[in-house]
N, C-alpha and C. Protein backbone atom coordinates (compact mmCIF):
# COMPACT_ATOMS: atom_id res chain seq x y z
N UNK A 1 0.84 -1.18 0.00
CA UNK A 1 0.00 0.00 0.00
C UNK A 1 0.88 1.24 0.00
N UNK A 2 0.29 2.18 -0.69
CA UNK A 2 1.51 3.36 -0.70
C UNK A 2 0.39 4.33 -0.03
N UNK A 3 0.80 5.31 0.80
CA UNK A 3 0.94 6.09 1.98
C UNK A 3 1.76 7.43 1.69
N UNK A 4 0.89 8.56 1.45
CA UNK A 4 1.79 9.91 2.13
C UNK A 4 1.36 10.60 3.27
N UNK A 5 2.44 11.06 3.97
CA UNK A 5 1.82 11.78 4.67
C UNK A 5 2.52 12.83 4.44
N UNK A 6 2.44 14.11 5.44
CA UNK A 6 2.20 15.21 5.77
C UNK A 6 2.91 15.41 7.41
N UNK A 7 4.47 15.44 7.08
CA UNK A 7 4.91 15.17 8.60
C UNK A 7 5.76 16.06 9.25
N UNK A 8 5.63 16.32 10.41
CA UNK A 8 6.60 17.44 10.83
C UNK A 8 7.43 16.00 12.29
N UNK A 9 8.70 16.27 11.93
CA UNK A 9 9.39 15.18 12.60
C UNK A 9 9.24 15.72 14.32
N UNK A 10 9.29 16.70 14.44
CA UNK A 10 9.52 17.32 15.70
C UNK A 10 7.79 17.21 16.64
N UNK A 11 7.19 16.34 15.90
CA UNK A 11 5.68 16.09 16.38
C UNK A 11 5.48 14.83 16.85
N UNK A 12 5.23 14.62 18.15
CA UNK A 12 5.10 13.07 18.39
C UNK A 12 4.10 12.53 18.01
N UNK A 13 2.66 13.26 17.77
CA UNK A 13 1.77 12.53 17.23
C UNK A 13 1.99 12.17 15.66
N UNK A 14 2.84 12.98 14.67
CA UNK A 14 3.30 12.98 13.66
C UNK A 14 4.44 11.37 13.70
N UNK A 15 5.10 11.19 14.70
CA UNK A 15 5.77 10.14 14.77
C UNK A 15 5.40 9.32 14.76
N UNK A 16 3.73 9.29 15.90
CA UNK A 16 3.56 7.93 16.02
C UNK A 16 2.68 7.24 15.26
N UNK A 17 2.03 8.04 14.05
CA UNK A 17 0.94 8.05 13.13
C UNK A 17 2.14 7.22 11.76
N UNK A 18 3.48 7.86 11.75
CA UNK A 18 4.32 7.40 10.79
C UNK A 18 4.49 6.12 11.05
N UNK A 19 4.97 5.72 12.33
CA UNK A 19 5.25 4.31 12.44
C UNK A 19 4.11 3.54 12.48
N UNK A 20 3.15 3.83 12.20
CA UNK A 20 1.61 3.35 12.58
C UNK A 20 2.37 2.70 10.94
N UNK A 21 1.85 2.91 10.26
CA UNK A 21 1.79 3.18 8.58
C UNK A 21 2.68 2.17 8.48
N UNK A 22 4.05 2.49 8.57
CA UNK A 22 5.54 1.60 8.54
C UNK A 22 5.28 0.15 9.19
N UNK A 23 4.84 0.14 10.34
CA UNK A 23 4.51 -1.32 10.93
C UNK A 23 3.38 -1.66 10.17
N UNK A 24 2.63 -1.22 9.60
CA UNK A 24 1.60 -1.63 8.44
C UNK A 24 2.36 -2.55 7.66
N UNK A 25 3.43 -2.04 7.06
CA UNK A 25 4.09 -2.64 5.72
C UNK A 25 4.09 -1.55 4.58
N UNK A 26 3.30 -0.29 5.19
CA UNK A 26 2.93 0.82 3.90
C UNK A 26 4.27 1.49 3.54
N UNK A 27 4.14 1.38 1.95
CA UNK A 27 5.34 1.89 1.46
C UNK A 27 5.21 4.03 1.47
N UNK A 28 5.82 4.19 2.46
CA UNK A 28 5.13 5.88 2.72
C UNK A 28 6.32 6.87 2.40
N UNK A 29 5.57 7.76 1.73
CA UNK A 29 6.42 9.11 0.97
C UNK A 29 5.86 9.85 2.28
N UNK A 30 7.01 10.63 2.51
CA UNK A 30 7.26 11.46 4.25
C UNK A 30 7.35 12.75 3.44
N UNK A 31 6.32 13.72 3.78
CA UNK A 31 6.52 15.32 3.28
C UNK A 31 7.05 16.19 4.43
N UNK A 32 8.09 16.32 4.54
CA UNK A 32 8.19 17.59 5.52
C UNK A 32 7.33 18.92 5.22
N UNK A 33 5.94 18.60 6.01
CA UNK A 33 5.14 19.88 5.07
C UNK A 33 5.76 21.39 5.55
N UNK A 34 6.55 21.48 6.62
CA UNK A 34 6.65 23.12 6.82
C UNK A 34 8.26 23.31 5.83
N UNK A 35 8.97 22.35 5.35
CA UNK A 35 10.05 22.51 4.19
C UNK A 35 9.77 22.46 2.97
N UNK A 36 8.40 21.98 2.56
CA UNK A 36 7.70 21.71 1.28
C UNK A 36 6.44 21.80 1.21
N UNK A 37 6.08 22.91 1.67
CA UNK A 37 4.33 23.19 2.13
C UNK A 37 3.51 22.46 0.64
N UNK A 38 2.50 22.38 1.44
CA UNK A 38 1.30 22.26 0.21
C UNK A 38 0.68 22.84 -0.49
N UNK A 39 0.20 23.38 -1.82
CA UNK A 39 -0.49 24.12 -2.00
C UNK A 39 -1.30 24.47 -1.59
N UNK A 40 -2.31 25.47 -1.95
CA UNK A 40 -3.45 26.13 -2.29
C UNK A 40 -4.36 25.14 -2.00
N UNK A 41 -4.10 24.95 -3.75
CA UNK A 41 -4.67 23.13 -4.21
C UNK A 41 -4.87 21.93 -3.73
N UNK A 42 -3.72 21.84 -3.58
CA UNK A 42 -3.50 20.31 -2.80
C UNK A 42 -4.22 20.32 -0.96
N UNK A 43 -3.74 21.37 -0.28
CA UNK A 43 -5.03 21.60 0.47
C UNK A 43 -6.25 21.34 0.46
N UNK A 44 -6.68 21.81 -0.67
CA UNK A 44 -8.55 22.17 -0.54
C UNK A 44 -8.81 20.20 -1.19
N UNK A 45 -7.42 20.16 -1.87
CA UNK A 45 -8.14 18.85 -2.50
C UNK A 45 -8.04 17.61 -1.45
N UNK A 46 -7.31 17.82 -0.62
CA UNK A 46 -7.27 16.95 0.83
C UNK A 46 -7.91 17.51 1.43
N UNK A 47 -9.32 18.74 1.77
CA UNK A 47 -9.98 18.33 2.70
C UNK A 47 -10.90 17.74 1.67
N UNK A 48 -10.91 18.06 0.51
CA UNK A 48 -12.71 17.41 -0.16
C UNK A 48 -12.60 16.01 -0.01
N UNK A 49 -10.92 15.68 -0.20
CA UNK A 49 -10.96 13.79 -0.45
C UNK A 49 -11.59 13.40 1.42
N UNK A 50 -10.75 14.38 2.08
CA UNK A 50 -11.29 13.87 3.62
C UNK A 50 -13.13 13.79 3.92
N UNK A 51 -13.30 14.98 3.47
CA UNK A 51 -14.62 15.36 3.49
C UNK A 51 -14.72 16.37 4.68
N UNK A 52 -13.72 17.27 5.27
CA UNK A 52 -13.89 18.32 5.91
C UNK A 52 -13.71 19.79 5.42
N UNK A 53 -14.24 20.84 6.05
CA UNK A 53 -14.16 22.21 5.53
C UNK A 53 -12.70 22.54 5.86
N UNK A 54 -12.27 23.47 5.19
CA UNK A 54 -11.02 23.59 5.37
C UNK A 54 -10.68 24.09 6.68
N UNK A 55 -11.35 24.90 7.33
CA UNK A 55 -11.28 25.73 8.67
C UNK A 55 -10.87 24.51 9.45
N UNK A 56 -11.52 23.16 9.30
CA UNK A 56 -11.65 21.81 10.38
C UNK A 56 -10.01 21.42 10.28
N UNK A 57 -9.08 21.79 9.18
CA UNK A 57 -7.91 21.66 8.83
C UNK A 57 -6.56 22.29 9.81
N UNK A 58 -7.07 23.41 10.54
CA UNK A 58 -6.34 24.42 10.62
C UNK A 58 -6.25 23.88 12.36
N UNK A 59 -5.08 24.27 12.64
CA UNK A 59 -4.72 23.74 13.93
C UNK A 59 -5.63 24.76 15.21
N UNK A 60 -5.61 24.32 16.19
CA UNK A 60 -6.33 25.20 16.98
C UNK A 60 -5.65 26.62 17.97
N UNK A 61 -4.52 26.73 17.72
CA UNK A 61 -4.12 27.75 18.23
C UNK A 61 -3.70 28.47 16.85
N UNK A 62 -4.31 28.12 15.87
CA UNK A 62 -4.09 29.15 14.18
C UNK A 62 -5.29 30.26 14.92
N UNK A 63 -4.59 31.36 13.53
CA UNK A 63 -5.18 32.33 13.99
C UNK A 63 -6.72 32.23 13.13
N UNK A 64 -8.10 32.93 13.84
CA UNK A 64 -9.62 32.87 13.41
C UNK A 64 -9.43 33.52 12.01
N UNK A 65 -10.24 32.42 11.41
CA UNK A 65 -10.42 32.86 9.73
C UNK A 65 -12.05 32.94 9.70
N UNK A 66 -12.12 33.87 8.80
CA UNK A 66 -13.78 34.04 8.39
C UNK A 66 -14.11 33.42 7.51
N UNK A 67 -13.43 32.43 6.48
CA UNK A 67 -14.60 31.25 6.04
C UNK A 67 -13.33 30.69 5.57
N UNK A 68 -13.62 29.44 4.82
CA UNK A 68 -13.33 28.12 4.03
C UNK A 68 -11.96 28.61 2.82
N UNK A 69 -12.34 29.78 2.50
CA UNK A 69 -11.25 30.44 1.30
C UNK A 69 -10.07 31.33 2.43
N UNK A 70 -10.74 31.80 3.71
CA UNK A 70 -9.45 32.61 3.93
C UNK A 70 -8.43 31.39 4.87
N UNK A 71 -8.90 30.33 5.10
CA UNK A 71 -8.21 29.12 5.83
C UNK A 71 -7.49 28.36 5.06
N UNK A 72 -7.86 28.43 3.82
CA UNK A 72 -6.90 27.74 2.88
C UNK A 72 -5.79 28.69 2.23
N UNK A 73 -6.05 29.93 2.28
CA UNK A 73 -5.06 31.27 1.92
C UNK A 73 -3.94 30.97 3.32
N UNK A 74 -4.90 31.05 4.63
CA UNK A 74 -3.59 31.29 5.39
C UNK A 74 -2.73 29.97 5.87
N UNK A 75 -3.06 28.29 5.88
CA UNK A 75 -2.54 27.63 5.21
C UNK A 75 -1.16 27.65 4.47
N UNK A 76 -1.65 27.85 3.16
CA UNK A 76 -0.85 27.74 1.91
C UNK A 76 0.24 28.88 2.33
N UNK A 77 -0.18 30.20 2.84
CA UNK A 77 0.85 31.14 3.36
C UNK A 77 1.32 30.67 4.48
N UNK A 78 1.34 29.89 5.63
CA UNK A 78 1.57 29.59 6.96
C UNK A 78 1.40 28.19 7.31
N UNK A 79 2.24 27.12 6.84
CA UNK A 79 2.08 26.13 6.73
C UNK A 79 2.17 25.72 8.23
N UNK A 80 2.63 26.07 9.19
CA UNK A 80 2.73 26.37 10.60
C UNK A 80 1.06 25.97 11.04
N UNK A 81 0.30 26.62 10.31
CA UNK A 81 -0.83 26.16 10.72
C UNK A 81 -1.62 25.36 10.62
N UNK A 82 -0.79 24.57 9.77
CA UNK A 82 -2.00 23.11 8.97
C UNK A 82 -2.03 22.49 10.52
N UNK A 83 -2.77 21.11 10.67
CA UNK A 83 -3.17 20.44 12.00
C UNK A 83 -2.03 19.44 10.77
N UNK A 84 -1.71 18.52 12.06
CA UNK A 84 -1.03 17.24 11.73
C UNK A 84 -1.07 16.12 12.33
N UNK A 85 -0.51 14.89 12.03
CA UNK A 85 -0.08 15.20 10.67
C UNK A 85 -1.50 14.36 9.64
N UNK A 86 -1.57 14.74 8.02
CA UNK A 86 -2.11 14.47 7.26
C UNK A 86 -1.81 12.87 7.02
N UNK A 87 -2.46 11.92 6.31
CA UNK A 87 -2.32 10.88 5.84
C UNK A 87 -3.32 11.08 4.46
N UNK A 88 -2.20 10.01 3.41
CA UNK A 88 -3.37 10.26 2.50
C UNK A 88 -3.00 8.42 1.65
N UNK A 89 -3.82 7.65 1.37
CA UNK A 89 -3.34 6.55 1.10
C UNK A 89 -5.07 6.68 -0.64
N UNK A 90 -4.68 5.75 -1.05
CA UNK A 90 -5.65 4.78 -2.28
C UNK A 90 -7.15 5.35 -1.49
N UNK A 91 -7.23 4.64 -0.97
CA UNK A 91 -8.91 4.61 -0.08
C UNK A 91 -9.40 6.07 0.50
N UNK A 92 -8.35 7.19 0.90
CA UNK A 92 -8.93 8.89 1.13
C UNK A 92 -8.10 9.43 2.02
N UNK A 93 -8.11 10.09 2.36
CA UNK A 93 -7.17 11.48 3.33
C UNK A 93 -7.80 12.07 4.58
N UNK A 94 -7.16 11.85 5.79
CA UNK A 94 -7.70 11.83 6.95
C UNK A 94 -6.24 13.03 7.56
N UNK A 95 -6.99 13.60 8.81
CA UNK A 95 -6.27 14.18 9.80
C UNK A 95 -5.74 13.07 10.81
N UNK A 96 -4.59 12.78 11.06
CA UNK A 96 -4.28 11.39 11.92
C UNK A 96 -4.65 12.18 13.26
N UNK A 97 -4.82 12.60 13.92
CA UNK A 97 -5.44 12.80 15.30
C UNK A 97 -6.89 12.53 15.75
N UNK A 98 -6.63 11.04 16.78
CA UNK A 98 -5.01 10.68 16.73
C UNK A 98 -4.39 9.71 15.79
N UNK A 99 -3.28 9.38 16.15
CA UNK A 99 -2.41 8.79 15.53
C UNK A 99 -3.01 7.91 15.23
N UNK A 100 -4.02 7.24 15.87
CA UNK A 100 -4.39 5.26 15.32
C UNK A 100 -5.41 5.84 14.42
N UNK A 101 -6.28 7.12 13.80
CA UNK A 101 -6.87 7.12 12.98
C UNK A 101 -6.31 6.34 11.71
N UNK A 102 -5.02 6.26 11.33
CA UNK A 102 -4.05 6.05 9.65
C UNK A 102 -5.01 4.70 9.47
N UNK A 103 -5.15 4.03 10.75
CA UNK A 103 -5.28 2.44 10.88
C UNK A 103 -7.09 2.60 9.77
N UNK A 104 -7.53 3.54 9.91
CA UNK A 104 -9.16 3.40 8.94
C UNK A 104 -8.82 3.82 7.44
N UNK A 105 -7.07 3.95 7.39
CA UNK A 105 -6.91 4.27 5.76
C UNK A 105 -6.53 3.05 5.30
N UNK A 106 -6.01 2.28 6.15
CA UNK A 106 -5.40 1.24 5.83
C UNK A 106 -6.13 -0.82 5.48
């Protein structure tokens, strides 16, 4: 199974969501998203595959956005604020928090 995520190493829930995946057997592409942010795009298109609004994306000490377009602007500008870490496998794209969520992609 191939597996990306969306990982900031310095995150333990980001760690333990990775090795979740790895003890799977999943062959996983590791994004350092705050060295290689995500788009715009690729944002909005991981929450539709998730099925959340983008605001549901945004970590909780990000700063208040007034709708769905200015959360994906400040995002894509402030990758600092995405929630983590992302998983995205064949079957859809989930927020791993927590960490044993990866286990319903898998």
């Amino acid at each position: 199974m191939q597996a990306t995520i969306l990982h900031n190493p310095r995150c333990s829930k980001s760690r333990q969501a990775l090795g979740l995946l790895q003890d799977a057997g999943a062959d996983v592409t590791v994004v350092d998203y705050l060295k290689t942010p995500p788009t715009r795009d690729d944002l909005a298109r991981l929450c539709a595959l998730a099925g959340i609004a983008p605001r549901d994306a945004l970590r909780k000490d990000a700063p208040a956005v007034a709708d769905d377009d200015a959360a994906l602007d400040l995002m894509a500008r402030d990758p600092a604020t995405i929630e983590r870490p992302w998983v995205e496998t064949a079957t859809g794209a989930l927020i791993a928090r927590p960490p044993e969520r990866v286990r319903e992609l898998l």
